[in-house]
N, C-alpha and C. Protein backbone atom coordinates (compact mmCIF):
# COMPACT_ATOMS: atom_id res chain seq x y z
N UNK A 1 6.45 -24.72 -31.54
CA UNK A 1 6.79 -24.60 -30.14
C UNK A 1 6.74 -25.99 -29.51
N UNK A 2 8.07 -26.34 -28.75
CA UNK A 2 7.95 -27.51 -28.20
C UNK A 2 6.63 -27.64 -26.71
N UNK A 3 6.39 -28.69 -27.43
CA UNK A 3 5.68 -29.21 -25.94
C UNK A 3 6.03 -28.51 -24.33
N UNK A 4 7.39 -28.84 -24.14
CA UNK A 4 7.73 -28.54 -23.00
C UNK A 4 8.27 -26.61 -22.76
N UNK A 5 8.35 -26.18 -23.86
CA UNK A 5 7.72 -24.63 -23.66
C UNK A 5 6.56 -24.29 -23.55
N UNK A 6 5.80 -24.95 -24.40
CA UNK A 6 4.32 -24.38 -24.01
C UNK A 6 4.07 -24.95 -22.00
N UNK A 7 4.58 -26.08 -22.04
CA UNK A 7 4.21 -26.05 -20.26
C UNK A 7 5.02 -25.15 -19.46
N UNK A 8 5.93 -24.88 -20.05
CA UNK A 8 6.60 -23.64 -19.01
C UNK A 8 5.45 -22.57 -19.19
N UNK A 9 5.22 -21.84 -20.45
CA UNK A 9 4.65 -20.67 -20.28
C UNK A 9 3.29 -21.04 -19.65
N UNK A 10 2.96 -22.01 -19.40
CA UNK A 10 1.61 -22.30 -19.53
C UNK A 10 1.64 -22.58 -17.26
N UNK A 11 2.85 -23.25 -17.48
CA UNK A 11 3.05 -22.67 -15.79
C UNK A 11 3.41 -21.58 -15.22
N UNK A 12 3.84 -20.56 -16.05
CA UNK A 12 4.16 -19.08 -15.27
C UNK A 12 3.28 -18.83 -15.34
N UNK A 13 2.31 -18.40 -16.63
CA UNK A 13 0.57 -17.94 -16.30
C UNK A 13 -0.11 -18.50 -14.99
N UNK A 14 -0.14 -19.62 -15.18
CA UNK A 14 -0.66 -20.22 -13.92
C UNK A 14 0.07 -19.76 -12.69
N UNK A 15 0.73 -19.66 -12.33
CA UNK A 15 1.50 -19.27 -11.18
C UNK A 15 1.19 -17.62 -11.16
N UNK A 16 1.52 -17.26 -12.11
CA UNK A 16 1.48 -15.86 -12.04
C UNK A 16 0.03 -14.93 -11.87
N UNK A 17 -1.16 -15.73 -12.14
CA UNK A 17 -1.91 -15.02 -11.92
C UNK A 17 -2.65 -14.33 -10.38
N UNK A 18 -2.45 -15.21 -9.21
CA UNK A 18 -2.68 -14.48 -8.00
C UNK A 18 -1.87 -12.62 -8.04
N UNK A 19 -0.26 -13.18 -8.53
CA UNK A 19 0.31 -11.67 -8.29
C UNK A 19 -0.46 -10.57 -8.84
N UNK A 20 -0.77 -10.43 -9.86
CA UNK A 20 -1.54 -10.31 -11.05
C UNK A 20 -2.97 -10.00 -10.49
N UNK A 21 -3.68 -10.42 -9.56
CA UNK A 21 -5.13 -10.33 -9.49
C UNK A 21 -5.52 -8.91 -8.66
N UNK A 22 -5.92 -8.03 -8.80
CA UNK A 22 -6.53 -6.84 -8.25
C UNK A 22 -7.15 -7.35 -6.95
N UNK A 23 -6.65 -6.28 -5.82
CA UNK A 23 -7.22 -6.64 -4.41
C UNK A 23 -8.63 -6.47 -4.43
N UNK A 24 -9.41 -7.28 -3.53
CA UNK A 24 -10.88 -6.25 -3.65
C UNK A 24 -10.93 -5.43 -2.52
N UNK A 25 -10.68 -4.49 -2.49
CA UNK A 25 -11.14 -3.19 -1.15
C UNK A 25 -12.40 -2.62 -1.54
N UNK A 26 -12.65 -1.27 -0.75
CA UNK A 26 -13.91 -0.97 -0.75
C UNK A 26 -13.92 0.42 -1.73
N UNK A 27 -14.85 0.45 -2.15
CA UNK A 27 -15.16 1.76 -3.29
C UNK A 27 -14.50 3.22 -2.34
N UNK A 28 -13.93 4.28 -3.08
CA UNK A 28 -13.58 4.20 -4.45
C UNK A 28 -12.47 3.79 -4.81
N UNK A 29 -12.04 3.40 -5.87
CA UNK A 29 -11.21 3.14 -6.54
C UNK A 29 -9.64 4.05 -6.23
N UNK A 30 -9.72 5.47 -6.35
CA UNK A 30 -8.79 6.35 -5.99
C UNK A 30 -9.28 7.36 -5.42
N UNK A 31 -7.68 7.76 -4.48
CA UNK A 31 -8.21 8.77 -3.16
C UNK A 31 -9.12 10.21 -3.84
N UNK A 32 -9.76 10.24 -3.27
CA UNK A 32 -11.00 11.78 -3.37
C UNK A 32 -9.66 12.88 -3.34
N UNK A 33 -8.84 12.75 -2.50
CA UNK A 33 -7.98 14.11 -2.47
C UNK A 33 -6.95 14.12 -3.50
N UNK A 34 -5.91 13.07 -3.69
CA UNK A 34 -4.72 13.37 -4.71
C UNK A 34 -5.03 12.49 -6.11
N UNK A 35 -6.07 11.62 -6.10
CA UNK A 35 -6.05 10.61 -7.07
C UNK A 35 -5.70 9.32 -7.12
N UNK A 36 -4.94 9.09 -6.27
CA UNK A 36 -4.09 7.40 -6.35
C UNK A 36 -4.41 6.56 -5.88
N UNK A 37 -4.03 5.53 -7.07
CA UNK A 37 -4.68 4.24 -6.75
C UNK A 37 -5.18 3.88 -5.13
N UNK A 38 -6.19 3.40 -4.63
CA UNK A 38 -5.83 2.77 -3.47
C UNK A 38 -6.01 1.15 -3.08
N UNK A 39 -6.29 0.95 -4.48
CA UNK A 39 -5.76 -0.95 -4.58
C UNK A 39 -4.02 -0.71 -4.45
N UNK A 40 -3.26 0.06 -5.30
CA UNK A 40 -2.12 0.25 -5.55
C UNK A 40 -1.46 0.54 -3.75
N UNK A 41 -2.48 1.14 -2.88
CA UNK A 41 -1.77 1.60 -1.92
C UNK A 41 -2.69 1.10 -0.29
N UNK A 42 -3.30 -0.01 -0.95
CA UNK A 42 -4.22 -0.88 0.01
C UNK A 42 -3.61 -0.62 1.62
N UNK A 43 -2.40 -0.87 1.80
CA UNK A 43 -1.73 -0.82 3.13
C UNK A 43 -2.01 0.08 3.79
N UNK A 44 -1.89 1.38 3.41
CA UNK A 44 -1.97 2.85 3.89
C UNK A 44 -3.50 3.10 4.06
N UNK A 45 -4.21 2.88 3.29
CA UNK A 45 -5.97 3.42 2.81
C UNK A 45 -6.81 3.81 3.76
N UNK A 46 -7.15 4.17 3.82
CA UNK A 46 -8.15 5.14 5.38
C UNK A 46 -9.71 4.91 4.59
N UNK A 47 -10.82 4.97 5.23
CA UNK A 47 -12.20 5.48 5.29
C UNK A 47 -12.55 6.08 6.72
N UNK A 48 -13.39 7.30 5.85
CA UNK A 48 -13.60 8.06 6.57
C UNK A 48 -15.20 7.93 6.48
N UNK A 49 -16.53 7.46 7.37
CA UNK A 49 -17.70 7.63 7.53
C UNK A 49 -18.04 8.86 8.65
N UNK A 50 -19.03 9.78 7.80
CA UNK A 50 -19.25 10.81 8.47
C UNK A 50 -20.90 10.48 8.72
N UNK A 51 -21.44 11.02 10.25
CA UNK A 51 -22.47 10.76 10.67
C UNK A 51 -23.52 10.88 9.70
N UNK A 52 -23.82 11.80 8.34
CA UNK A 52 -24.78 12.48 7.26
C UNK A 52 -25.01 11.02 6.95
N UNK A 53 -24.25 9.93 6.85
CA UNK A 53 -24.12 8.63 6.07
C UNK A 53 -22.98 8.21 4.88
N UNK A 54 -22.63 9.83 4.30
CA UNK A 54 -21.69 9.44 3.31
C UNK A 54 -20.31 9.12 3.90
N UNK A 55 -19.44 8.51 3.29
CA UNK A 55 -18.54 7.91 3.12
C UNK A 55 -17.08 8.77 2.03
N UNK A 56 -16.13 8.32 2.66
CA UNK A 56 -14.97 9.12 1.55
C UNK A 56 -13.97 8.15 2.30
N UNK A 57 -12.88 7.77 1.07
CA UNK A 57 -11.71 6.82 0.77
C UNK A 57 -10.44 7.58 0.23
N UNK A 58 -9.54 7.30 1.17
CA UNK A 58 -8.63 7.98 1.07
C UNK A 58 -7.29 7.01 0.75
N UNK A 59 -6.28 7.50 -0.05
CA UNK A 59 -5.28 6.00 0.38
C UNK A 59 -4.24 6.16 1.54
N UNK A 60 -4.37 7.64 2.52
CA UNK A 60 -3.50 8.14 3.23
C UNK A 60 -3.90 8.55 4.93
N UNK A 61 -3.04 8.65 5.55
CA UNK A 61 -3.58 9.55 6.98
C UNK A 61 -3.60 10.59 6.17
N UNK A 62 -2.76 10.80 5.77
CA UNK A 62 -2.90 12.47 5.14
C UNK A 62 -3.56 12.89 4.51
N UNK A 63 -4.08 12.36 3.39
CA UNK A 63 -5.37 12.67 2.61
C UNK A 63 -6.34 12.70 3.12
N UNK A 64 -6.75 11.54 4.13
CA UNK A 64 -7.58 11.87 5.29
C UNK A 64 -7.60 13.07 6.36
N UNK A 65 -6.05 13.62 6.28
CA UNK A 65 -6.27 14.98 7.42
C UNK A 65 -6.95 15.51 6.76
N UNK A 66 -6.75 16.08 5.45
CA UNK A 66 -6.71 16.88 4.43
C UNK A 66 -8.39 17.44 3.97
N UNK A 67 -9.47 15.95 3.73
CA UNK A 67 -10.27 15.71 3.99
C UNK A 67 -11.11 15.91 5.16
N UNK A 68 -10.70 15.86 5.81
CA UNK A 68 -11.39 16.14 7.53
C UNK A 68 -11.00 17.35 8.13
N UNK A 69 -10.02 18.21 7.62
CA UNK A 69 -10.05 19.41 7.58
C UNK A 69 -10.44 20.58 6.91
N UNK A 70 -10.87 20.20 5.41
CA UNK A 70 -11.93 20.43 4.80
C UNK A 70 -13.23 20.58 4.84
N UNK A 71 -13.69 19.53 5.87
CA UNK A 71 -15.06 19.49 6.21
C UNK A 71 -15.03 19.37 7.63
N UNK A 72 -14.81 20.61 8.31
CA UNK A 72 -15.06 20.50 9.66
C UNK A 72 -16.49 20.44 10.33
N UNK A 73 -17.05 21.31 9.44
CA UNK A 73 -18.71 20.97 9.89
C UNK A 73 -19.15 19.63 9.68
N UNK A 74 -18.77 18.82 9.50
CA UNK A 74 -19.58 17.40 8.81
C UNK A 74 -18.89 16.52 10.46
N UNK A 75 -19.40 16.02 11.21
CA UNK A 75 -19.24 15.06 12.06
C UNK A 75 -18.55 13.87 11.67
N UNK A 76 -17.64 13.02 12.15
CA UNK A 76 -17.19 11.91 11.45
C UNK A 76 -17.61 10.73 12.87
N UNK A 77 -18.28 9.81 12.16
CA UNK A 77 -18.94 8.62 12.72
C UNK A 77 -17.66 7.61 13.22
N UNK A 78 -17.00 7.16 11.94
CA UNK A 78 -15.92 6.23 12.13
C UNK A 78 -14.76 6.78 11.34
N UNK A 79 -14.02 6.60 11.75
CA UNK A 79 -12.48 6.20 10.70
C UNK A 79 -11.72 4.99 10.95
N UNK A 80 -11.45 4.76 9.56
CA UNK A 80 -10.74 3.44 9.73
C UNK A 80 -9.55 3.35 8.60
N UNK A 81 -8.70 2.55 9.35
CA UNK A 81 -7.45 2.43 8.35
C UNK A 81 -7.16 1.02 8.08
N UNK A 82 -6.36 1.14 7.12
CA UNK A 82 -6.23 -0.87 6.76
C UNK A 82 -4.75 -0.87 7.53
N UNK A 83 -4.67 -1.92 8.02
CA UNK A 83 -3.81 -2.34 9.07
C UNK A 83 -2.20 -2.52 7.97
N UNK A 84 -0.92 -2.19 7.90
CA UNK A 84 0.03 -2.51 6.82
C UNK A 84 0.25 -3.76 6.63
N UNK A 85 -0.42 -4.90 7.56
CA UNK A 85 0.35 -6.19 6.65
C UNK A 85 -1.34 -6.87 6.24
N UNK A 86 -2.14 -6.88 6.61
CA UNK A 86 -3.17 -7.67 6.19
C UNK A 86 -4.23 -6.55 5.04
N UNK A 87 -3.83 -5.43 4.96
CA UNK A 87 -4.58 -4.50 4.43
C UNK A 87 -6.23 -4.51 5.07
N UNK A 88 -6.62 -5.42 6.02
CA UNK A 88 -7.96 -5.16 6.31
C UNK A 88 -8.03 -3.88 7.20
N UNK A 89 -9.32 -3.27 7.38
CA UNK A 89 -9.71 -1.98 7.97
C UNK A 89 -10.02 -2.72 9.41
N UNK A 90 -9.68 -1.69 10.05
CA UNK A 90 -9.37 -1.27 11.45
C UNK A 90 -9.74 -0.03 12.11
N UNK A 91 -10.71 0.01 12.97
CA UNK A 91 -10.66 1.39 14.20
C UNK A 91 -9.12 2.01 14.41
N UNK A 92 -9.54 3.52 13.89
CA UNK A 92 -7.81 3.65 13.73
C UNK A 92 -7.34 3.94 15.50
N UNK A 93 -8.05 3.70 16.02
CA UNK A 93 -7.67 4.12 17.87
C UNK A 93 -7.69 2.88 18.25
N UNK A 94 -7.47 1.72 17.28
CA UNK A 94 -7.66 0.34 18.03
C UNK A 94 -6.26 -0.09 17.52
N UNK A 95 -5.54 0.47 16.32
CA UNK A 95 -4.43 0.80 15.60
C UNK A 95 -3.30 0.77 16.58
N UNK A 96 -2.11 0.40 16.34
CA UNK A 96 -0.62 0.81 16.54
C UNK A 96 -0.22 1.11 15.62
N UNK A 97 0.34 2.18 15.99
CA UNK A 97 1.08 3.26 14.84
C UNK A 97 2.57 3.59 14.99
N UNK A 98 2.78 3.41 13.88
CA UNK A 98 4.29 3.50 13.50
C UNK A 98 5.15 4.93 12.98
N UNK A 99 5.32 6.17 13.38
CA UNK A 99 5.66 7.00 12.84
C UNK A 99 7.14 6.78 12.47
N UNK A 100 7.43 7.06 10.85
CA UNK A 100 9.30 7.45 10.40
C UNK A 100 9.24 6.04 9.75
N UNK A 101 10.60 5.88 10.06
CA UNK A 101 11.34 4.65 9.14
C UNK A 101 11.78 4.35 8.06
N UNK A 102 12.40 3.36 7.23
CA UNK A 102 12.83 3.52 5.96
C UNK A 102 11.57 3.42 4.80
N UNK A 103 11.09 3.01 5.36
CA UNK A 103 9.72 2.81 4.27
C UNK A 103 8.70 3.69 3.75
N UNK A 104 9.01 4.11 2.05
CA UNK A 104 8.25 5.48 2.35
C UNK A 104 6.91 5.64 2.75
N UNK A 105 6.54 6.94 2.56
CA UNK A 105 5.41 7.25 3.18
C UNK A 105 4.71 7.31 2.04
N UNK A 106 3.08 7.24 2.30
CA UNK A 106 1.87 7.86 1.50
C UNK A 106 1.92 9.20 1.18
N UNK A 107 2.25 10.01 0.42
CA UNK A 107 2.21 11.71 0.20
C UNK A 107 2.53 12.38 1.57
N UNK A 108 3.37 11.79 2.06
CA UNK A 108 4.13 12.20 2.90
C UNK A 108 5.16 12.08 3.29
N UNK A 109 6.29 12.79 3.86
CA UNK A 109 7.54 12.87 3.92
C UNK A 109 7.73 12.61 5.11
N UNK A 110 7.07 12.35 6.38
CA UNK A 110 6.85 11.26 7.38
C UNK A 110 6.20 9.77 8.03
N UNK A 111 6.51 8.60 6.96
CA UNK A 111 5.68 7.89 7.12
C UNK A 111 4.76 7.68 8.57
N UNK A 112 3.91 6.99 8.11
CA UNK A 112 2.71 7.18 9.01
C UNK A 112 2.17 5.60 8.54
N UNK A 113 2.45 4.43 9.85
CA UNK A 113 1.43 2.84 9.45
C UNK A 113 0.62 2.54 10.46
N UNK A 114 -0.36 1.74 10.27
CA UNK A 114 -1.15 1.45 11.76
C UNK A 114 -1.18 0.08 11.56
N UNK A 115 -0.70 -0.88 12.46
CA UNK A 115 -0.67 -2.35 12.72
C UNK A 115 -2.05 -2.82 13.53
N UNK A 116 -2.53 -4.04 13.44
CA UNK A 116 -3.65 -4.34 14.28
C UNK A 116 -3.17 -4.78 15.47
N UNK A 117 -1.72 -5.31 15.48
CA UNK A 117 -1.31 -5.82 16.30
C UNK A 117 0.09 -5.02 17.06
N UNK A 118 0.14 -4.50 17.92
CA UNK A 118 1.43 -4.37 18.53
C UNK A 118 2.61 -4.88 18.38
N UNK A 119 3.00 -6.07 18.66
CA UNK A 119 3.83 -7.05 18.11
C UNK A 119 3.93 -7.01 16.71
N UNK A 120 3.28 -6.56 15.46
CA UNK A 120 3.69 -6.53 14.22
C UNK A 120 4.40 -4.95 14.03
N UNK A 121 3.43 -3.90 15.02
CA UNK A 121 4.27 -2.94 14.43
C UNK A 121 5.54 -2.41 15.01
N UNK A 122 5.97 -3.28 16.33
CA UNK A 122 7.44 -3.82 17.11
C UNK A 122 8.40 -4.35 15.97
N UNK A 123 8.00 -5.40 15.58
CA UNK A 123 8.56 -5.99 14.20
C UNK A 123 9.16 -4.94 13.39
N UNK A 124 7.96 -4.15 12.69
CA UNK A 124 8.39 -3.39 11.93
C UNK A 124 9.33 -2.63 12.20
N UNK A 125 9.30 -1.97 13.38
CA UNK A 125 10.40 -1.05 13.96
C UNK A 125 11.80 -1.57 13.62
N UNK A 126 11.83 -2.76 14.38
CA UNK A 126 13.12 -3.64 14.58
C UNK A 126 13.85 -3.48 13.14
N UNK A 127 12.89 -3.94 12.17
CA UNK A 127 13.18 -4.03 10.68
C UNK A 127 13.18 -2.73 9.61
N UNK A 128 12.81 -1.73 10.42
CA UNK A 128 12.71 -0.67 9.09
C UNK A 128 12.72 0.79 9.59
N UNK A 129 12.87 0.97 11.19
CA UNK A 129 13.42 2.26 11.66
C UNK A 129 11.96 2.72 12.30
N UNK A 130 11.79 3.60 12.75
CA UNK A 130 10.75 4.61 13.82
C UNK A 130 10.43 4.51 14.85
N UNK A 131 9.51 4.59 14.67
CA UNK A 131 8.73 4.28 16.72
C UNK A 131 7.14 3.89 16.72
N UNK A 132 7.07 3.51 17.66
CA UNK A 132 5.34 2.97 18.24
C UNK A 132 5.34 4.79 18.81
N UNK A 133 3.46 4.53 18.40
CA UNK A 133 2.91 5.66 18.85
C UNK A 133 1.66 5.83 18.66
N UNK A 134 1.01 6.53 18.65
CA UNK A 134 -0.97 6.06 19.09
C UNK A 134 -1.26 7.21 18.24
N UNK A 135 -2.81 6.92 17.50
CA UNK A 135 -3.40 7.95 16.59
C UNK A 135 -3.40 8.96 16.83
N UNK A 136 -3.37 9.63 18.03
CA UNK A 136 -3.61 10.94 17.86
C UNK A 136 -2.03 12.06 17.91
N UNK A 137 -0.68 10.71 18.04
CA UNK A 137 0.45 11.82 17.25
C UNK A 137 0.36 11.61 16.09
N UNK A 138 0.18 10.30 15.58
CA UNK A 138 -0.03 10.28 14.00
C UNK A 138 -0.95 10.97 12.99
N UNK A 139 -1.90 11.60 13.18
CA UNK A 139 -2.69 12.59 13.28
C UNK A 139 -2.56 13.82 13.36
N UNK A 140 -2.08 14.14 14.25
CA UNK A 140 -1.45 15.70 14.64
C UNK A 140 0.10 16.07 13.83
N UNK A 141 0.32 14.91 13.45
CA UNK A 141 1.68 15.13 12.52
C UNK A 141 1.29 15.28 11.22
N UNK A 142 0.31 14.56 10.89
CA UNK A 142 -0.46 14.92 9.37
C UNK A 142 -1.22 16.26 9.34
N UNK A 143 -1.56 16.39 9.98
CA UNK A 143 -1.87 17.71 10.31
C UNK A 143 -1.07 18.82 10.11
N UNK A 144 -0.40 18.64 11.03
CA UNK A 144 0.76 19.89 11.03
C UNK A 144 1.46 19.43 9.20
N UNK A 145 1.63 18.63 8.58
CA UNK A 145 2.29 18.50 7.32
C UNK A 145 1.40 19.36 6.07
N UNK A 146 0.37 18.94 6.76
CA UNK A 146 -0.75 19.61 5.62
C UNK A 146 -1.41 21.15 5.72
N UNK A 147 -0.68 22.00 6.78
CA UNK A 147 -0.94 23.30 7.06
C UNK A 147 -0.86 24.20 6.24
């Protein structure tokens, strides 16, 4: 192998490994309700803290309805969703939410995103179809999907 192949391959590895590197989010690994990844689906991912102390990870609003309609007796402390472009978690009532658009959805056939910022999930609109709208239609639409 010439020299100057081994530095090519030896620069795509190098280059290539950020794409390549597993996000770190927060335990678990995959949603409690359908299974899927939620490194794979970081954007979408919900936690749900219920007052008892425990905790449940979802990669969806919907898995989260799904979940929280399941356990209606259990109080929920916080919920939080990862925002679609930075994947960090967010107060989902502190959220802009994006219902529809071309971009699919999480186990759902109405997407459903929450931006941290207004102005990003304006953007998104502009670029990929739906509407601004606040947690509790985004919510009540997962809801009604999961009846």
């Amino acid at each position: 192998m010439t020299i100057l192949a081994r530095a090519m391959i030896f620069f795509i590895l190098l280059t290539g490994i950020p794409s390549f590197a597993a996000e770190k989010i927060e335990p678990p690994k995959d949603c409690k309700q359908c299974g899927m990844d939620r490194v794979a689906f970081a954007h979408g991912r919900m936690v749900i803290e219920y007052a008892d102390g425990t905790t449940v990870g979802t990669c969806s609003l919907n898995c989260a309805a799904v979940e929280m309609k399941s356990n209606k007796g259990k109080k929920v402390k916080a919920l939080k969703v990862a925002d679609y472009n930075t994947k960090k978690l967010i107060e989902v009532r502190q959220a802009t939410w994006v219902i529809g658009g071309s971009k699919s959805g999480i186990m759902t056939e109405m997407p459903k995103w929450a931006f941290s910022k207004k102005v990003d999930a304006e953007r998104f609109v502009k670029e990929n179809g739906g509407r601004v709208t606040n947690f509790d239609e985004a919510l009540n639409l997962a809801l009604k999907e999961n009846e």
